[in-house]
C-alpha atoms as a PDB file:
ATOM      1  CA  UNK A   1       0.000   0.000   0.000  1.00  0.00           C
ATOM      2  CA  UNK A   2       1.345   3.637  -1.128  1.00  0.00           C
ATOM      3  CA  UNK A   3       2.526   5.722   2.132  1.00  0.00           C
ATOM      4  CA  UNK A   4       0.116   8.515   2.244  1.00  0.00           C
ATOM      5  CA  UNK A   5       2.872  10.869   3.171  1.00  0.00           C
ATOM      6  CA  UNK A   6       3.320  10.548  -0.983  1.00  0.00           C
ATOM      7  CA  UNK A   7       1.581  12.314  -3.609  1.00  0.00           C
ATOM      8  CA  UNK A   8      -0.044  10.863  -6.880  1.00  0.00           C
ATOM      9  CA  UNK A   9       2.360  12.530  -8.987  1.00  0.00           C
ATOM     10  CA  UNK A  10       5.191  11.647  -6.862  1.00  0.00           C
ATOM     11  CA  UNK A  11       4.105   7.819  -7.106  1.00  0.00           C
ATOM     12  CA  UNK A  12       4.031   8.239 -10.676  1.00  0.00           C
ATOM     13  CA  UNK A  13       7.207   9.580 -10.764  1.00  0.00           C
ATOM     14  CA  UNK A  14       8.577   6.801  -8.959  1.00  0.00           C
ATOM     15  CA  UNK A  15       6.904   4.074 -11.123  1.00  0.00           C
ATOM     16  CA  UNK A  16       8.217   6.042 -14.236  1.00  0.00           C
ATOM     17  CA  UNK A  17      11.798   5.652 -13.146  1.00  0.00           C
ATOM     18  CA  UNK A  18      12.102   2.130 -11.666  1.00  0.00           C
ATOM     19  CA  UNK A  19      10.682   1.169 -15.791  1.00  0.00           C
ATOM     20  CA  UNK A  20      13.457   3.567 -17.353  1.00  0.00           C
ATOM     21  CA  UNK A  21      15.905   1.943 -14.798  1.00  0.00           C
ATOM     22  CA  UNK A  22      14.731  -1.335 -15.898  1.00  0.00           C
ATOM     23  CA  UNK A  23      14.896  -0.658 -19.293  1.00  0.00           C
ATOM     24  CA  UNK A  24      18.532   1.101 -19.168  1.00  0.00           C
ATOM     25  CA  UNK A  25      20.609  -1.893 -20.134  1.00  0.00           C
ATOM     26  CA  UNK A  26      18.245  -2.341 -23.243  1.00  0.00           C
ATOM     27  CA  UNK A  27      19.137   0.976 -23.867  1.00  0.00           C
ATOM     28  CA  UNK A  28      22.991   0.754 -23.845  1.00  0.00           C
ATOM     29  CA  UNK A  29      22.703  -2.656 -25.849  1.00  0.00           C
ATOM     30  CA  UNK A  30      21.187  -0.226 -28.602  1.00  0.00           C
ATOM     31  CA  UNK A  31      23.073   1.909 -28.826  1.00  0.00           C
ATOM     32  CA  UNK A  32      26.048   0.005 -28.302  1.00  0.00           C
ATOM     33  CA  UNK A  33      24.627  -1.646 -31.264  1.00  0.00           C
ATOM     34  CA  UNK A  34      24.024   1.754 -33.219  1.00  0.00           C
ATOM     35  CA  UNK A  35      28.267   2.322 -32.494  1.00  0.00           C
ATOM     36  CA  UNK A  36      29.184  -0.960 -33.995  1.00  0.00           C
ATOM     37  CA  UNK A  37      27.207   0.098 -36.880  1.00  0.00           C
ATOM     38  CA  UNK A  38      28.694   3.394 -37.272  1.00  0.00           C
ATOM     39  CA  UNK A  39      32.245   1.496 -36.500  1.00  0.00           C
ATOM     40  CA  UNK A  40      31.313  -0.733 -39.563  1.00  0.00           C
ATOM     41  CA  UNK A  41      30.331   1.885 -41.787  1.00  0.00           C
ATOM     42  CA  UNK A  42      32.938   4.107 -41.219  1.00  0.00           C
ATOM     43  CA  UNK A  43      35.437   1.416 -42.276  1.00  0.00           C
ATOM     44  CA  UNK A  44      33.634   0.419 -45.466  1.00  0.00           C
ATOM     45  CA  UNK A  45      33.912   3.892 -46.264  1.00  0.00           C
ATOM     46  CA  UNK A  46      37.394   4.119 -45.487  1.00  0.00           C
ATOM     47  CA  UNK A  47      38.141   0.699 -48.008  1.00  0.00           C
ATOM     48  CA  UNK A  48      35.835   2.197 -50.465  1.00  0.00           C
ATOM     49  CA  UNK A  49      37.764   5.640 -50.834  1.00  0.00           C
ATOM     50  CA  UNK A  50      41.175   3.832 -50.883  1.00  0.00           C
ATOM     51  CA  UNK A  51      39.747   2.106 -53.777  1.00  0.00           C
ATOM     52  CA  UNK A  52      38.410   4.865 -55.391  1.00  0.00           C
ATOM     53  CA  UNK A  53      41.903   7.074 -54.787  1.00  0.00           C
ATOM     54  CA  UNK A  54      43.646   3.705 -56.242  1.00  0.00           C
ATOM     55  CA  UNK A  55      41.241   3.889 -59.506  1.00  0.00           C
ATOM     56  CA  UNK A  56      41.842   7.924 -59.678  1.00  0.00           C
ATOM     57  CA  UNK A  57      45.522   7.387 -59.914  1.00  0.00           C
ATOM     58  CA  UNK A  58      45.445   4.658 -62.461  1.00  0.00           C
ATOM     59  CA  UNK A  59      43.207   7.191 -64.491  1.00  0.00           C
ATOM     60  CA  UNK A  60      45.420   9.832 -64.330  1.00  0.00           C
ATOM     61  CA  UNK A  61      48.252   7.616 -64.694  1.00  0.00           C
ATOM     62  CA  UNK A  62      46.704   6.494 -68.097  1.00  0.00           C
ATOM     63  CA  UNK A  63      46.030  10.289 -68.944  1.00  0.00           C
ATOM     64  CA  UNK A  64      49.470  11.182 -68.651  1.00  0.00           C
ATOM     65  CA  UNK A  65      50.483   8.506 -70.617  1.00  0.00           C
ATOM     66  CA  UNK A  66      47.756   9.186 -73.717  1.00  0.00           C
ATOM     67  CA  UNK A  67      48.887  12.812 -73.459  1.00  0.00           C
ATOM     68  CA  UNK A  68      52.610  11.585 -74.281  1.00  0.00           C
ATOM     69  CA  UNK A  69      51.554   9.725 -76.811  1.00  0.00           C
ATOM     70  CA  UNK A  70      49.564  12.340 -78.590  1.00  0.00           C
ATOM     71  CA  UNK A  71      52.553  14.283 -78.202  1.00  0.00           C
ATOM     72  CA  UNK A  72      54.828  12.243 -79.656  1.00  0.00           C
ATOM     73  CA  UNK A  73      52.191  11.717 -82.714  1.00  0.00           C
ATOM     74  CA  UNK A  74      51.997  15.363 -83.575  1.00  0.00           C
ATOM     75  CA  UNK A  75      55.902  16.333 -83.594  1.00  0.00           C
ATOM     76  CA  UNK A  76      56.037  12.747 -85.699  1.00  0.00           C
ATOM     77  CA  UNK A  77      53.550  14.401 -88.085  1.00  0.00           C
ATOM     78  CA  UNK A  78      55.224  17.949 -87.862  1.00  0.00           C
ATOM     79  CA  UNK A  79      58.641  16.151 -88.558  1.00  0.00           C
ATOM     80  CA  UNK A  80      57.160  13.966 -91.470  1.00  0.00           C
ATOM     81  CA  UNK A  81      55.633  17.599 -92.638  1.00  0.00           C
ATOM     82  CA  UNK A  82      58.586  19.183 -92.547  1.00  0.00           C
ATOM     83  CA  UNK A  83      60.517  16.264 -94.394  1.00  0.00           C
ATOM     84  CA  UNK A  84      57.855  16.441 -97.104  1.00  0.00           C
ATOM     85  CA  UNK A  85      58.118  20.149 -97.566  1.00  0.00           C
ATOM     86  CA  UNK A  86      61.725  19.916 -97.906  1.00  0.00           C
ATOM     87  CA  UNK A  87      61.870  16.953-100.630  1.00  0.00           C
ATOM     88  CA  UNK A  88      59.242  19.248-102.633  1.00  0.00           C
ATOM     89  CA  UNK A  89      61.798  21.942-102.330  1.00  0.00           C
ATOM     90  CA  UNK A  90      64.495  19.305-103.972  1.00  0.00           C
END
């Protein structure tokens, strides 16, 4: 029986925090839960950017490398130009 030296409210206070207390460790296991998760997340972000840095530097690797190339094609074709416009001159 409720002590009558206790008012409603208080006795519904009471109630209301022996259930949070009660459900407290249901509460860490959450979020505990919700960390791992983040934890998880965090790392498959961190593999995916690697990857994606990896990929960027192949790209630009193979950039650099058509860029040569095209170089190389136009001072062929300015050389062969040049070798033409001097056997016309013979």
């Amino acid at each position: 029986m409720a002590d009558p030296n206790f008012t409603k409210q208080q006795i519904d206070d009471a109630k209301e925090l022996k259930k949070l207390l009660q459900d407290q460790p249901r509460l860490l296991r959450s979020i505990s839960g919700l960390w791992e998760s983040i934890n998880k997340s965090v790392q498959l972000s961190e593999s995916s950017s690697k990857k994606i840095a990896s990929s960027n530097k192949d790209f630009l690797d193979i950039s650099k490398q058509v860029l040569s190339n095209t170089k190389d094609i136009h001072k062929e074709t300015v050389d062969w130009k040049d070798i033409n416009e001097e056997i016309l001159k013979a």
